[in-house]
Protein backbone atom coordinates (compact mmCIF):
# COMPACT_ATOMS: atom_id res chain seq x y z
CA UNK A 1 -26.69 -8.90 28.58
CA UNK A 2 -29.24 -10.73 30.79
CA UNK A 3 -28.87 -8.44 33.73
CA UNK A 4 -29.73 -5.17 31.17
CA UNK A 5 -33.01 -7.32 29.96
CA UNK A 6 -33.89 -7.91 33.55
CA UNK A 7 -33.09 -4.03 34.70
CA UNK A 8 -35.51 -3.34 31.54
CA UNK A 9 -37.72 -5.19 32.82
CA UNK A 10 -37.98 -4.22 36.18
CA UNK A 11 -38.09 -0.80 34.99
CA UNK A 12 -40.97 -0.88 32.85
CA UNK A 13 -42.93 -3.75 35.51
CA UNK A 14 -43.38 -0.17 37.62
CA UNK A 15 -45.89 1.94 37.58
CA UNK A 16 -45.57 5.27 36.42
CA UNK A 17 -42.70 4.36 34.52
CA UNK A 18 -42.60 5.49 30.67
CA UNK A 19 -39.90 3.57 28.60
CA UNK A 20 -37.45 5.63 27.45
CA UNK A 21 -36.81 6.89 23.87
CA UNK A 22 -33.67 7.98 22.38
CA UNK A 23 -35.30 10.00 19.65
CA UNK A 24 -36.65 11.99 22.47
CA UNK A 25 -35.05 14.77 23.36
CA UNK A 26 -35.60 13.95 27.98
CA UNK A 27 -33.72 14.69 30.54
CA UNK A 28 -34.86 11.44 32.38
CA UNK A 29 -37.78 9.89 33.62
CA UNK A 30 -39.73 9.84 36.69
CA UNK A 31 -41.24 8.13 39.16
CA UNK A 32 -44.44 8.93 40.53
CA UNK A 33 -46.19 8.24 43.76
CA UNK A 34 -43.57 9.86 46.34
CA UNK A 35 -43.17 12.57 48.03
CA UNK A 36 -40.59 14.34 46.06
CA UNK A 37 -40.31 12.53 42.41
CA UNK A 38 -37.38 10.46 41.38
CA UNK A 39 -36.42 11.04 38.43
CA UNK A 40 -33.60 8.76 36.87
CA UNK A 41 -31.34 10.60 34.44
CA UNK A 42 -30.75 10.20 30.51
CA UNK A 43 -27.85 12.14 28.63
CA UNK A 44 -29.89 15.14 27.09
CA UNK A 45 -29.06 14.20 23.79
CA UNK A 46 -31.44 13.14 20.43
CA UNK A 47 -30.37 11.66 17.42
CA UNK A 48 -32.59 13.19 14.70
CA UNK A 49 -30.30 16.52 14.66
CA UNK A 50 -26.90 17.85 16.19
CA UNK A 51 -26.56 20.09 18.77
CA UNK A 52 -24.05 23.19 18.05
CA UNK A 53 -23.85 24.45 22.09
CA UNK A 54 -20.24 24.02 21.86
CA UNK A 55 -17.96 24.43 24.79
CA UNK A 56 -15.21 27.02 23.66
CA UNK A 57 -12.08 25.66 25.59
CA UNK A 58 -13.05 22.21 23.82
CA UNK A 59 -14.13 23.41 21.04
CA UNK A 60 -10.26 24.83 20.63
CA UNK A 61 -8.60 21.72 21.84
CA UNK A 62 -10.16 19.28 19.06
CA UNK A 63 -8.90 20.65 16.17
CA UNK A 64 -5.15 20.90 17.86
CA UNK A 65 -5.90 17.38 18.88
CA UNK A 66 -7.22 16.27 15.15
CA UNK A 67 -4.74 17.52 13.66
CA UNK A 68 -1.55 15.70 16.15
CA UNK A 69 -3.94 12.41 15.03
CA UNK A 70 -2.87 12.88 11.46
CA UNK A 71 0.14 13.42 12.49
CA UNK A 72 0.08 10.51 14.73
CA UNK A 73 -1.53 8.43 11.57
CA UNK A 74 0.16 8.84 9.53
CA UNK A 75 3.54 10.83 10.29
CA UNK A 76 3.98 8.99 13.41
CA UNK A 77 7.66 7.18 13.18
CA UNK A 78 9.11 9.44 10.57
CA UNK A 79 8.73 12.30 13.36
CA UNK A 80 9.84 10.18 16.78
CA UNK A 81 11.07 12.71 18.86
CA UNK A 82 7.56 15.23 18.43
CA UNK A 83 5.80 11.98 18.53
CA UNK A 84 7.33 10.74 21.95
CA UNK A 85 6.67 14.07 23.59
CA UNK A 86 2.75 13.98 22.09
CA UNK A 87 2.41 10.30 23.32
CA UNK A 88 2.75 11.47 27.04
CA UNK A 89 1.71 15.08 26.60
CA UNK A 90 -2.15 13.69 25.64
CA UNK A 91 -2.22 10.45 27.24
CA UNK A 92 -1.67 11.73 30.47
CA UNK A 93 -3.41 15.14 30.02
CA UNK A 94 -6.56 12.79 28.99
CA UNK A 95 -5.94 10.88 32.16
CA UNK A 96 -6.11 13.47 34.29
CA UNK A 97 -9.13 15.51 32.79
CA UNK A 98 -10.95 12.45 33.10
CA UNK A 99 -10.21 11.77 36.86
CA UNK A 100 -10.92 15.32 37.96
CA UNK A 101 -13.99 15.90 35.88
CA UNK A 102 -15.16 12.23 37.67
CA UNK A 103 -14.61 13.79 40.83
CA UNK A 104 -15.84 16.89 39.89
CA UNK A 105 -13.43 18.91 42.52
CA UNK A 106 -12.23 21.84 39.90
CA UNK A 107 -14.05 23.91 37.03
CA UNK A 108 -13.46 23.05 33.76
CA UNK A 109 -11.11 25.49 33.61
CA UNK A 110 -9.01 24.03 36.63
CA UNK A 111 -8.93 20.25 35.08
CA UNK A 112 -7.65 21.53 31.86
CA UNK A 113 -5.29 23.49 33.21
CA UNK A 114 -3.73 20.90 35.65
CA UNK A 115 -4.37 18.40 32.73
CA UNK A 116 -2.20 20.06 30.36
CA UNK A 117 0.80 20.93 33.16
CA UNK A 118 0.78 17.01 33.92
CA UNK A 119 0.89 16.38 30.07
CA UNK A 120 3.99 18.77 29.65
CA UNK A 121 5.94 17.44 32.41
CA UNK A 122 5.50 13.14 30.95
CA UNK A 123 5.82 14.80 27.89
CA UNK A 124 9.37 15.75 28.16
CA UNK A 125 10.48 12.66 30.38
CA UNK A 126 8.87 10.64 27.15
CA UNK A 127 10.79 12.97 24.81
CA UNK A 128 14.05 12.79 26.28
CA UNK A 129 14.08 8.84 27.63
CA UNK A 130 13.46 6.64 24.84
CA UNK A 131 12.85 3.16 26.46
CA UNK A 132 9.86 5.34 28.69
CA UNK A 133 8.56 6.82 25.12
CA UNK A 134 8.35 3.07 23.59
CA UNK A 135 6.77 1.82 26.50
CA UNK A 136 4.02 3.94 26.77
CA UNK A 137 3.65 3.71 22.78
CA UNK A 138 3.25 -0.09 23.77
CA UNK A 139 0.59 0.75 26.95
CA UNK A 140 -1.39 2.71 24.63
CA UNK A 141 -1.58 0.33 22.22
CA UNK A 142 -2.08 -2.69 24.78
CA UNK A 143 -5.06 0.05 25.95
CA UNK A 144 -7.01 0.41 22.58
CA UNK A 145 -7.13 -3.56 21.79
CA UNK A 146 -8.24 -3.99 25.31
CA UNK A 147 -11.15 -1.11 24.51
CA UNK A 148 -12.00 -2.78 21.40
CA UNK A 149 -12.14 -6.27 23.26
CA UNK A 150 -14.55 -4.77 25.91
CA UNK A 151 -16.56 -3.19 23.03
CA UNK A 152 -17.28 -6.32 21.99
CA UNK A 153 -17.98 -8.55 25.40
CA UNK A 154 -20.40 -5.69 26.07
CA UNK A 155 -22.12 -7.02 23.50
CA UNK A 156 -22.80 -10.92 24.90
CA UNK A 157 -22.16 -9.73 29.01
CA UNK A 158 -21.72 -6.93 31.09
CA UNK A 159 -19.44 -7.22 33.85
CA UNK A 160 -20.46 -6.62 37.00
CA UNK A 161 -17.14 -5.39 39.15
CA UNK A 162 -14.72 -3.04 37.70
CA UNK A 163 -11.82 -5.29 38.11
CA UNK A 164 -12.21 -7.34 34.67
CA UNK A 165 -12.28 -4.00 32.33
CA UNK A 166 -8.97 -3.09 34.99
CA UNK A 167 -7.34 -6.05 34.55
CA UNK A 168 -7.96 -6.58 30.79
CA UNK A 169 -6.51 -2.94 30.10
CA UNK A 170 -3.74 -3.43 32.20
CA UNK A 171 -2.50 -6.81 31.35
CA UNK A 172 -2.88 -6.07 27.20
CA UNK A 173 -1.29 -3.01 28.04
CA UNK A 174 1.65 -4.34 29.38
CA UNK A 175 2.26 -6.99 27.43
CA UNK A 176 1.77 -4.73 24.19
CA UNK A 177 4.27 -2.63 26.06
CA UNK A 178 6.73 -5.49 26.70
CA UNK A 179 6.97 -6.43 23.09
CA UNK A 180 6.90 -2.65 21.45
CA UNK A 181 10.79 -2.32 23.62
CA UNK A 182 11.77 -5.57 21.76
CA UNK A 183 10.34 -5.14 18.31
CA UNK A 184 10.44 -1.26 18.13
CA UNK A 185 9.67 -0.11 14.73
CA UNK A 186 6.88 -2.34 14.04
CA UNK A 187 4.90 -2.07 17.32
CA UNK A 188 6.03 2.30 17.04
CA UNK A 189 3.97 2.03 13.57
CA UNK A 190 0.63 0.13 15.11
CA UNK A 191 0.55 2.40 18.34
CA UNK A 192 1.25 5.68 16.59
CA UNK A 193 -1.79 4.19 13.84
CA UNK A 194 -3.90 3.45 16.30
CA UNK A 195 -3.54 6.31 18.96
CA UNK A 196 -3.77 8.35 15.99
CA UNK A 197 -7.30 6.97 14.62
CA UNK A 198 -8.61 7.45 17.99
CA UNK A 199 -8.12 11.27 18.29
CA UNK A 200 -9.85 11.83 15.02
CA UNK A 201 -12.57 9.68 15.69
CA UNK A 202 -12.63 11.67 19.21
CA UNK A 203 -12.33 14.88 17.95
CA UNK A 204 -15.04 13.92 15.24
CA UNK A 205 -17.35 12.67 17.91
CA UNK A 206 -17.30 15.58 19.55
CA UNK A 207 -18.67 17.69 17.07
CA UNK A 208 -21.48 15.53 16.09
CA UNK A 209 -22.69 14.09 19.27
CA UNK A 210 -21.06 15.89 21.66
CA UNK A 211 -18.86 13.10 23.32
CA UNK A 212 -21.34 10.31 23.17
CA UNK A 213 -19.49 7.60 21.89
CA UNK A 214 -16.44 8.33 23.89
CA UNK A 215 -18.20 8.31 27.44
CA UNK A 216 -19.91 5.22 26.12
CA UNK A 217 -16.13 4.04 25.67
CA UNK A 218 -15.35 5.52 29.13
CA UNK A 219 -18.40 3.78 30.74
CA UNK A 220 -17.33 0.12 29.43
CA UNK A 221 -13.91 0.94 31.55
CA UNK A 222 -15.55 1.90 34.38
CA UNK A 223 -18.10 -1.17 33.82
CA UNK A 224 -21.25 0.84 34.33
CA UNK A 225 -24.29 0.76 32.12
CA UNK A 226 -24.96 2.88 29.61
CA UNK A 227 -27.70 4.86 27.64
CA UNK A 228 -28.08 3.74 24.50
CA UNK A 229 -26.09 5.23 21.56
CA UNK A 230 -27.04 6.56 18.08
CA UNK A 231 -26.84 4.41 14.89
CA UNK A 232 -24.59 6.81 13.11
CA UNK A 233 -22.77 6.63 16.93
CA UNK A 234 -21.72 2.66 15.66
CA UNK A 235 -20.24 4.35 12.54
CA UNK A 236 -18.15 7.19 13.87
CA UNK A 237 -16.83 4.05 16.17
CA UNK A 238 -15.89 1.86 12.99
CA UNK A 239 -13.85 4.53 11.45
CA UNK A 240 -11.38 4.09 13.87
CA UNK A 241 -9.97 0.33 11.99
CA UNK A 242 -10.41 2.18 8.99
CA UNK A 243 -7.93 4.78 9.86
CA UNK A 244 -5.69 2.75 11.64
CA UNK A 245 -5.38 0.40 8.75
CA UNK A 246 -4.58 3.50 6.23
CA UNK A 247 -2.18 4.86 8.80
CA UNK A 248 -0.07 1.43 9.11
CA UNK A 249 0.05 0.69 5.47
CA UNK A 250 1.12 4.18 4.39
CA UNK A 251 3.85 4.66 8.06
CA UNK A 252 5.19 1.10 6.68
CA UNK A 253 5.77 1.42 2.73
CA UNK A 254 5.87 5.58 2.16
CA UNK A 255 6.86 7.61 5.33
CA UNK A 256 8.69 5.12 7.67
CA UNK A 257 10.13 3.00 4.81
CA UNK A 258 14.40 3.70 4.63
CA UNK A 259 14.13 5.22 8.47
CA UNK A 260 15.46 3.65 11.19
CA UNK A 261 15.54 5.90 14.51
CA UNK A 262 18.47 3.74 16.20
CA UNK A 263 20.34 4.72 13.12
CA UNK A 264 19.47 8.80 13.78
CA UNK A 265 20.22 8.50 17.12
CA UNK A 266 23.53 6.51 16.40
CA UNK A 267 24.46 9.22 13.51
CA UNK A 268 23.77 12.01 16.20
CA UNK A 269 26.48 10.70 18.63
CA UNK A 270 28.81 9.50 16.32
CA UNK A 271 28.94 13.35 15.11
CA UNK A 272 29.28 14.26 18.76
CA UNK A 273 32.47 12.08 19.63
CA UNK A 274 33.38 13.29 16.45
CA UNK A 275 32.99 17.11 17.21
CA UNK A 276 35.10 16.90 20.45
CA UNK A 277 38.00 15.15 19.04
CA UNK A 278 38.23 17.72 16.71
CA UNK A 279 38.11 20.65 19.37
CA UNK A 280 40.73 18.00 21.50
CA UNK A 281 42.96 18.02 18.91
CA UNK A 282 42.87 21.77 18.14
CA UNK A 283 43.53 22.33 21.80
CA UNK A 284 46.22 20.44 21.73
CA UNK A 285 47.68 22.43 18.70
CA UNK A 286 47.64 25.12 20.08
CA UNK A 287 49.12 23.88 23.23
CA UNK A 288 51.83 22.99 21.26
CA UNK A 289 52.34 26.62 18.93
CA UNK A 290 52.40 28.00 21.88
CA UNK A 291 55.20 26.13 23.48
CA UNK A 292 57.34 26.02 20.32
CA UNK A 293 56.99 29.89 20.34
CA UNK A 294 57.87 30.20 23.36
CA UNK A 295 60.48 27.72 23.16
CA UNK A 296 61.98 30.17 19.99
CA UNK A 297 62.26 33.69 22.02
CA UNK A 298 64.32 31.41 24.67
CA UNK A 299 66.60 30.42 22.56
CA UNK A 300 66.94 33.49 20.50
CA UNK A 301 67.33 35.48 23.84
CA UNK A 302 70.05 33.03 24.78
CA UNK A 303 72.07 32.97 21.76
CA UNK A 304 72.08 36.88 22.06
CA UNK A 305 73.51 36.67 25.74
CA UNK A 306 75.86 34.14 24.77
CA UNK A 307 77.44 36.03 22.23
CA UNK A 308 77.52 39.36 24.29
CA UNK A 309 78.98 37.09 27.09
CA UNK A 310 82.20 36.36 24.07
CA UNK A 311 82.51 39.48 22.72
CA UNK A 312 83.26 41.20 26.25
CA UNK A 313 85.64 38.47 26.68
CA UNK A 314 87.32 39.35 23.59
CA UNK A 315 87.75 43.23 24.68
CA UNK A 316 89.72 42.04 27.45
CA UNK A 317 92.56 40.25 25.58
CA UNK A 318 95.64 41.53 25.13
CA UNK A 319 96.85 42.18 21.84
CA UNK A 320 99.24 39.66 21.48
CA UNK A 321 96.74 36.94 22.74
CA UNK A 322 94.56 38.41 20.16
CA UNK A 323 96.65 37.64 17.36
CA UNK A 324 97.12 33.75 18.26
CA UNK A 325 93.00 34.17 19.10
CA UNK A 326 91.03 32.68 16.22
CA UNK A 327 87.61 35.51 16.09
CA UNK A 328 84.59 34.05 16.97
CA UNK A 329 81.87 35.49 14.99
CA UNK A 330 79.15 36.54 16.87
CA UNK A 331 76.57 36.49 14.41
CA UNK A 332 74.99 32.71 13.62
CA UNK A 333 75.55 31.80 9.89
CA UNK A 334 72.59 31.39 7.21
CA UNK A 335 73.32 27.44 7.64
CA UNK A 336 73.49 27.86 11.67
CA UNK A 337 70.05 29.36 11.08
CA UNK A 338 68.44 27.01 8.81
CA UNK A 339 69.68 24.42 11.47
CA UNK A 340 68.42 26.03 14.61
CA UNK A 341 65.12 26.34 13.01
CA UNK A 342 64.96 22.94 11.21
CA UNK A 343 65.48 21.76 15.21
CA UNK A 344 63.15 24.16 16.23
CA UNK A 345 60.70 22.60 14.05
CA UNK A 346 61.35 18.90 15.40
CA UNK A 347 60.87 19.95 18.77
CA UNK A 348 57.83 17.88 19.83
């Protein structure tokens, strides 16, 4: 805080230099006295009305992305599987548009684009591994507490290398992450509260002050200084407790109360080892009809050679040996037939 009074300071100590106003709607200010002016830039932006120049392309992604934040807020462990894939859909996606638009390499149309293919891709490896899903639920939580911590120190210091914002995101974010894969439901129900409070306010932001309050955000993780910011700037900022309180109190006793996702995802594969014993054992009865069946026309064909093979036999007697000869009938009896088929039936 002493190093932006002395910056003032040294600002206003030279000549030629008008202090500058945020109700003003400047582009900068300059400094005199050289050969080509020097002009030191503001954000074009005043806080007595709202500017409507809109961008279209984000002017079509806020809604989408207000509307996944109530979803987030307060939908966000009932639906875990949509949730997982949104978690590292827009977290990386907002990554991304923020490192190319830094660098400035692409048009806007080129970051979004290449923001929204990296988002797809995390998104399914989120969506389909569970323990990568949770973790980055975690990170993102770890992320906004360590945003909300350098909110405040902003306040009292500002640091002067990048490495403390770094290293305070980082190590909350792990940690948060760390403890959201051992208590799962409870940590799910802050991040999803929390991630989901800050797209609204973000979208929200964007439409009244056309980002100001997140690159002020931005700027505190970069560890830059900043222009100042609007009153009204402060309360579009404190909404985001407000919502994540709302969001945690109704996840926990109305939409995530009786739901457990181990228990869906247990359900789900208990129904699948369930489904192929079933199709097992029909396979195997119908290995088995088919052998008995065929077993049957064997012995049927059999018997009927058998007792052609006798009655030829008894054709060639004489007739006196066929006197003494007791007949053989060559027809099977009805209880020759309710045996063969009562073994036919016990044949495994």
């Amino acid at each position: 805080m002493d190093s932006i009074r002395q910056g003032r300071q040294l600002l206003q100590s030279t000549t030629g230099v008008r202090d500058y106003d945020p109700t003003e709607n400047s582009t900068g200010f300059t400094i005199p006295g050289q050969d080509s002016t020097t002009t030191l830039p503001f954000q074009s932006f005043t806080c007595d009305k709202i500017d409507f120049n809109y961008n279209i392309p984000l002017a079509v992604i806020c809604p989408m992305c207000f509307i996944f934040g109530i979803i987030y807020t307060f939908f966000g462990y009932r639906f875990f599987k949509a949730v997982m894939f949104l978690t590292g859909f827009i977290f990386v996606s907002v990554l991304f548009y923020l490192i190319l638009t830094e660098h400035a390499l692409l048009p806007l149309e080129g970051n979004i684009g290449i923001a929204v293919g990296a988002g797809i891709v995390c998104g399914l490896v989120t969506m389909l591994v569970q323990y990568v899903g949770l973790f980055l639920t975690g990170f993102q939580l770890g992320l906004s507490i360590g945003i909300c911590s350098l909110i405040v120190i902003e306040q009292f210091y500002h640091p002067e290398i990048i490495w403390i914002p770094v290293g305070i995101l980082c190590g909350v974010g792990v940690i948060l992450a760390i403890i959201t894969l051992k208590f799962q439901k409870g940590c799910t129900i802050l991040g999803t509260s929390m991630f989901g409070g800050a797209l609204m306010i973000s979208c929200l932001d964007y439409f009244i002050e056309q980002f100001l309050m997140v690159n002020y955000v931005w700027e505190r993780a970069k560890a830059e200084l900043s222009s100042p910011v609007c009153w009204y700037s402060w309360v579009i900022l404190c909404c985001w407790p407000f919502c994540f309180l709302v969001g945690s109190v109704t996840q926990w006793k109305i939409t995530g109360e009786g739901y457990d996702h181990k228990e869906v995802l247990h359900t789900k594969k208990v129904k699948h080892v369930n489904l192929q014993r079933q199709r097992q054992r029909q396979k195997k009865d119908t290995q088995e009809s088919r052998y008995r069946h065929l077993y049957q026309v064997r012995r049927t064909t059999g018997d009927v050679i058998a007792q052609s093979y006798i009655k030829s036999i008894q054709q060639k007697f004489s007739p006196s040996t066929k006197r003494h000869h007791i007949a053989v009938p060559t027809e099977p009896s009805t209880t020759e037939l309710d045996s063969a088929n009562t073994t036919l039936t016990q044949v495994p």
